[in-house]
N, C-alpha and C. Protein backbone atom coordinates (compact mmCIF):
# COMPACT_ATOMS: atom_id res chain seq x y z
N UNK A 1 23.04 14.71 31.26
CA UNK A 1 22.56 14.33 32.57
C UNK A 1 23.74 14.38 33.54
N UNK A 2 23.61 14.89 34.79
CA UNK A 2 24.57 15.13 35.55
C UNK A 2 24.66 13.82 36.80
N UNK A 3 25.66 13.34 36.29
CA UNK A 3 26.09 12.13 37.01
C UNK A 3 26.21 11.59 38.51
N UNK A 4 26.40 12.68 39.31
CA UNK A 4 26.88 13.23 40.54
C UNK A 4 24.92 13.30 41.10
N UNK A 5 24.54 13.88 40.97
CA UNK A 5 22.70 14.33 40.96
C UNK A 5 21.97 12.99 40.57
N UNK A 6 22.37 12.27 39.70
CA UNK A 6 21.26 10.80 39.57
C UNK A 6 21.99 9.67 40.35
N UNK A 7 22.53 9.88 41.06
CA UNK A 7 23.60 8.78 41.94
C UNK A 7 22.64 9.09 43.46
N UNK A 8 22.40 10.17 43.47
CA UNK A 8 21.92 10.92 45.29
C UNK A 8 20.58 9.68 45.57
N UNK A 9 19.75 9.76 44.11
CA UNK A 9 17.99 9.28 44.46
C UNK A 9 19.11 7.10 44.72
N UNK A 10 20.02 6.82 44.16
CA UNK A 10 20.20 6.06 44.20
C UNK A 10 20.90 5.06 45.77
N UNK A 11 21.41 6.50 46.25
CA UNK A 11 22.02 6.02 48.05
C UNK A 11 21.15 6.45 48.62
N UNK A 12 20.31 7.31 48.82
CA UNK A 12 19.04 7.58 49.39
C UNK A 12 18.40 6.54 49.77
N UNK A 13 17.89 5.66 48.71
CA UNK A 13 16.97 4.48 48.78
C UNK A 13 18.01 3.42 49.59
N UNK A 14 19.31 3.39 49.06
CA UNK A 14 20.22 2.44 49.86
C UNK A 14 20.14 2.52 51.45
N UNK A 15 20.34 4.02 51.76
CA UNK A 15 20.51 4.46 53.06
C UNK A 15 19.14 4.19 54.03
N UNK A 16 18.04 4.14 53.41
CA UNK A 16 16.59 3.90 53.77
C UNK A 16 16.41 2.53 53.83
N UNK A 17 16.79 1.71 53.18
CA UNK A 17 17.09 -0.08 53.43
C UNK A 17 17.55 -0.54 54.58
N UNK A 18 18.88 0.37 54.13
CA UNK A 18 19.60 0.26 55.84
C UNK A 18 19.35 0.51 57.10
N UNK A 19 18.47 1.70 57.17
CA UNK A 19 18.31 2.34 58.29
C UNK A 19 16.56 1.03 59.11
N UNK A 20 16.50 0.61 57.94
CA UNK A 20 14.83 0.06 58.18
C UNK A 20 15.46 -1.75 58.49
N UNK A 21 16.33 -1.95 57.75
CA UNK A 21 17.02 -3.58 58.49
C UNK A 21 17.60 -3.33 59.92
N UNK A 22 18.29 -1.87 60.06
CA UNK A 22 19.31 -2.17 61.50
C UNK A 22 17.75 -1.87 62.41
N UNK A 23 17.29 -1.49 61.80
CA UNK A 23 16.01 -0.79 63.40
C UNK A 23 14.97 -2.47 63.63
N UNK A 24 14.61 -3.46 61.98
CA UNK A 24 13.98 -4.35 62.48
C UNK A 24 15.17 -5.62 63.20
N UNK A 25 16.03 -5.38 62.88
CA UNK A 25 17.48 -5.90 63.94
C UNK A 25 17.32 -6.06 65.35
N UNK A 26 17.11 -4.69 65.45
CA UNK A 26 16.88 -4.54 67.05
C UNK A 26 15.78 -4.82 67.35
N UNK A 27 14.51 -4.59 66.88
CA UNK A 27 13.36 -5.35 66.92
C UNK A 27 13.57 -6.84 67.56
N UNK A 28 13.91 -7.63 66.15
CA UNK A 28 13.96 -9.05 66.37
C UNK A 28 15.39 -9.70 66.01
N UNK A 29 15.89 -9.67 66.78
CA UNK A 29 17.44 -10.28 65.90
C UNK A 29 17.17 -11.42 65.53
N UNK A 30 17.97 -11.47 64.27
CA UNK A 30 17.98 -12.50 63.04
C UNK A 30 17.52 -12.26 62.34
N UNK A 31 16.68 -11.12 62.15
CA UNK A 31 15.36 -10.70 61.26
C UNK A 31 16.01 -10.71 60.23
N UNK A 32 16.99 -10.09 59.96
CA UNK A 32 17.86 -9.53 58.93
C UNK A 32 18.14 -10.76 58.03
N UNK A 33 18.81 -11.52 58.64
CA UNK A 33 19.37 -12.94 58.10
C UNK A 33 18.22 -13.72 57.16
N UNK A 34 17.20 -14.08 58.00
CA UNK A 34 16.15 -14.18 57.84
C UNK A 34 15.40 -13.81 55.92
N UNK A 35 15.54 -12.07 56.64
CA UNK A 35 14.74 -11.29 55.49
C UNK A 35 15.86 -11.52 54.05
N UNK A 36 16.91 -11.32 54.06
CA UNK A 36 17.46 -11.32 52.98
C UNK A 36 18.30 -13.10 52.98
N UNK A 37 17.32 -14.33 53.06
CA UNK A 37 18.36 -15.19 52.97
C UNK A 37 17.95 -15.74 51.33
N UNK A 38 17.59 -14.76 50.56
CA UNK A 38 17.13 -15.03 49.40
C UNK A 38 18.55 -14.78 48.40
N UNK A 39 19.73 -14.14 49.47
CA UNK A 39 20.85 -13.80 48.75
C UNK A 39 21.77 -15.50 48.17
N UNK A 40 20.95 -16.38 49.23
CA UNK A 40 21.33 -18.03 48.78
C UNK A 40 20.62 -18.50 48.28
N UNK A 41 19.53 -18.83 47.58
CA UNK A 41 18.48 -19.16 46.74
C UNK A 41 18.80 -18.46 45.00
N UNK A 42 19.05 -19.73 44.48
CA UNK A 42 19.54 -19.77 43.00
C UNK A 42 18.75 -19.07 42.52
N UNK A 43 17.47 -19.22 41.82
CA UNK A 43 16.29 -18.39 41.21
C UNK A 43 16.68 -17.19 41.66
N UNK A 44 16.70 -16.56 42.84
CA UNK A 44 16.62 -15.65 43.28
C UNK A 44 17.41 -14.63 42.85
N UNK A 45 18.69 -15.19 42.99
CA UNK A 45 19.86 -14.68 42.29
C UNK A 45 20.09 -14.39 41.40
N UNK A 46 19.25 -15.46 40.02
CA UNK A 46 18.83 -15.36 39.00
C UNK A 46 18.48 -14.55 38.34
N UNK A 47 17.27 -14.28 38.79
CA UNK A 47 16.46 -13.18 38.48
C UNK A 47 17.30 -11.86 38.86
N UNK A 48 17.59 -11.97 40.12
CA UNK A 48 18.05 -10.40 40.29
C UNK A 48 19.58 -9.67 39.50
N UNK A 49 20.24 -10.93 38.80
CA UNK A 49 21.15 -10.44 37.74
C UNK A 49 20.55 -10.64 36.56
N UNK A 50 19.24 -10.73 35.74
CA UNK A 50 18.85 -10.70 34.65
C UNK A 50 18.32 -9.64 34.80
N UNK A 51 17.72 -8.95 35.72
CA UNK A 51 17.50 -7.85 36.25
C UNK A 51 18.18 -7.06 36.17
N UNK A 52 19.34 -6.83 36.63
CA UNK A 52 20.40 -5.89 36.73
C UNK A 52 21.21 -5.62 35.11
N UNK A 53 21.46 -6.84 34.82
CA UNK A 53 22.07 -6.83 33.48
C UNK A 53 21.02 -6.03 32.18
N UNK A 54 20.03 -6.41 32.25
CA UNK A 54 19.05 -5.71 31.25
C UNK A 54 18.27 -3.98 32.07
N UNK A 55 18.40 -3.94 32.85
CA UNK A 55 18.83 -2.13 33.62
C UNK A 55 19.75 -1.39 32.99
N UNK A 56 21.23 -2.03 32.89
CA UNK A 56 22.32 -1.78 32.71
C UNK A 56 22.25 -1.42 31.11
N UNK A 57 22.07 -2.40 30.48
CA UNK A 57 21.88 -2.24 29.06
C UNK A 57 21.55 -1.00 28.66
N UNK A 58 20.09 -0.98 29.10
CA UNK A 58 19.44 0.13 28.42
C UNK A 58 19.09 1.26 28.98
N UNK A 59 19.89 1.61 30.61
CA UNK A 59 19.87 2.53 30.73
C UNK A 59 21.41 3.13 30.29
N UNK A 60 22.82 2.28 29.95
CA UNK A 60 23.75 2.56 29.44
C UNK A 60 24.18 4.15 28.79
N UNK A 61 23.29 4.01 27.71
CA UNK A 61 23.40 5.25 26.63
C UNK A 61 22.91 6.37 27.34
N UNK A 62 22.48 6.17 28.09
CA UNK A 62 21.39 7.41 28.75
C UNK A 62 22.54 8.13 30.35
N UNK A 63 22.56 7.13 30.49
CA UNK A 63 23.53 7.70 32.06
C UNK A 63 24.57 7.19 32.13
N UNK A 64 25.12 6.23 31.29
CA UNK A 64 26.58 6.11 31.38
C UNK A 64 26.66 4.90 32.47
N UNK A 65 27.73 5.02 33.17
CA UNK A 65 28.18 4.56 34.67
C UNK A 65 27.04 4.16 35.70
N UNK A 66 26.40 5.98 35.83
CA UNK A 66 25.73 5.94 37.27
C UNK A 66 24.35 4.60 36.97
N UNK A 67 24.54 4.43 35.37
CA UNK A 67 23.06 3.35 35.45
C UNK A 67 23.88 1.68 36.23
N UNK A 68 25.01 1.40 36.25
CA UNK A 68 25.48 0.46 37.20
C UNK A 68 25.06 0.35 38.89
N UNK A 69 25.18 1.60 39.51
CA UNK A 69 24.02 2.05 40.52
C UNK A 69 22.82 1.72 40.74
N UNK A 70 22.37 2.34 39.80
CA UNK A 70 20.41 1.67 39.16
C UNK A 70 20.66 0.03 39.10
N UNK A 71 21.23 -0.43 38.55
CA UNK A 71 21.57 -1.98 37.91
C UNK A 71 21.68 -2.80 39.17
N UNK A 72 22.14 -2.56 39.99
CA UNK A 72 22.71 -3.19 41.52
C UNK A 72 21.37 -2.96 42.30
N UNK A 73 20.78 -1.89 42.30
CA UNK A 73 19.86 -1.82 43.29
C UNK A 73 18.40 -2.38 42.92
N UNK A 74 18.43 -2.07 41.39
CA UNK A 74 17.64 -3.56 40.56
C UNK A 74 16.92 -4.51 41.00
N UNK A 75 18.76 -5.38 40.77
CA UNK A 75 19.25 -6.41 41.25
C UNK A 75 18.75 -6.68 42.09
N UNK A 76 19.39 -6.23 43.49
CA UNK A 76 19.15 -6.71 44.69
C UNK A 76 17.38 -6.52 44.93
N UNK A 77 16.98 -5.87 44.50
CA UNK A 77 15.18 -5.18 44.86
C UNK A 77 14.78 -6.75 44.22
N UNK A 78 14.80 -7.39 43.00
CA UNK A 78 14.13 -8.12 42.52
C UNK A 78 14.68 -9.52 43.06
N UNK A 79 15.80 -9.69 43.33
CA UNK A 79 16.45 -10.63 44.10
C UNK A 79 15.58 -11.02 45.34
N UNK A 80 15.81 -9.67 46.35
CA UNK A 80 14.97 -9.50 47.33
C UNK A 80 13.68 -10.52 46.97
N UNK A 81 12.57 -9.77 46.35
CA UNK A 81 11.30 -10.26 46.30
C UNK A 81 10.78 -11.19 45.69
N UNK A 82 11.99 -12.30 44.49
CA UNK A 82 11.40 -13.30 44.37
C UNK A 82 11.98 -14.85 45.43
N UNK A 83 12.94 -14.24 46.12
CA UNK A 83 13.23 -15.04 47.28
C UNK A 83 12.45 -15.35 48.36
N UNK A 84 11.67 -14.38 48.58
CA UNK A 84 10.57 -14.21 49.69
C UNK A 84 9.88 -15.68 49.58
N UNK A 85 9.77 -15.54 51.23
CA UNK A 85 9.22 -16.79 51.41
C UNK A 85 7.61 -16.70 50.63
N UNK A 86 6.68 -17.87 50.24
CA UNK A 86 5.33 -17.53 49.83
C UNK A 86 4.01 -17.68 50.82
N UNK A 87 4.86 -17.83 52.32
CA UNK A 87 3.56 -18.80 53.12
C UNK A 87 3.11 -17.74 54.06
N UNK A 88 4.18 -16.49 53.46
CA UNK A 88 3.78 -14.89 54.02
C UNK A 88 2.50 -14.49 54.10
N UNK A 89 2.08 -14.03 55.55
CA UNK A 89 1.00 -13.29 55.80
C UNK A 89 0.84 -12.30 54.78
């Protein structure tokens, strides 16, 4: 598997996060703060490194390195969504 090529689908999605927080930014400032304040919420955190760590594992043998990439973005994805507030429309 070529290392360099399974890294691209992985900043892609990064770069698309980004581009969709700075635009609801300007929307509503604070939004941002707001949307990701799940990065302070224990559980949250929780989850999103039991997450990452068991990514890592077993995609290891298979991709090496670039599955640390995968592992982080995991992370943060499941981090993200069990932080979410629940009283969400």
């Amino acid at each position: 598997m070529n290392g360099a090529g399974s890294l691209l689908p992985v900043l892609v999605v990064v770069a698309a996060l980004m581009i969709r927080a700075a635009i609801g930014e300007l929307r509503r400032p604070g939004s941002v703060r707001r949307q990701w304040a799940c990065a302070t919420s224990g559980p949250a955190v929780a989850a999103g490194l039991v997450a990452a760590v068991a990514v890592a594992v077993t995609g290891w043998s298979q991709a090496g390195a670039v599955t640390l990439a995968w592992a982080a973005l995991a992370g943060a994805l499941v981090a993200f969504l069990v932080g979410r507030p629940t009283n969400r429309p």
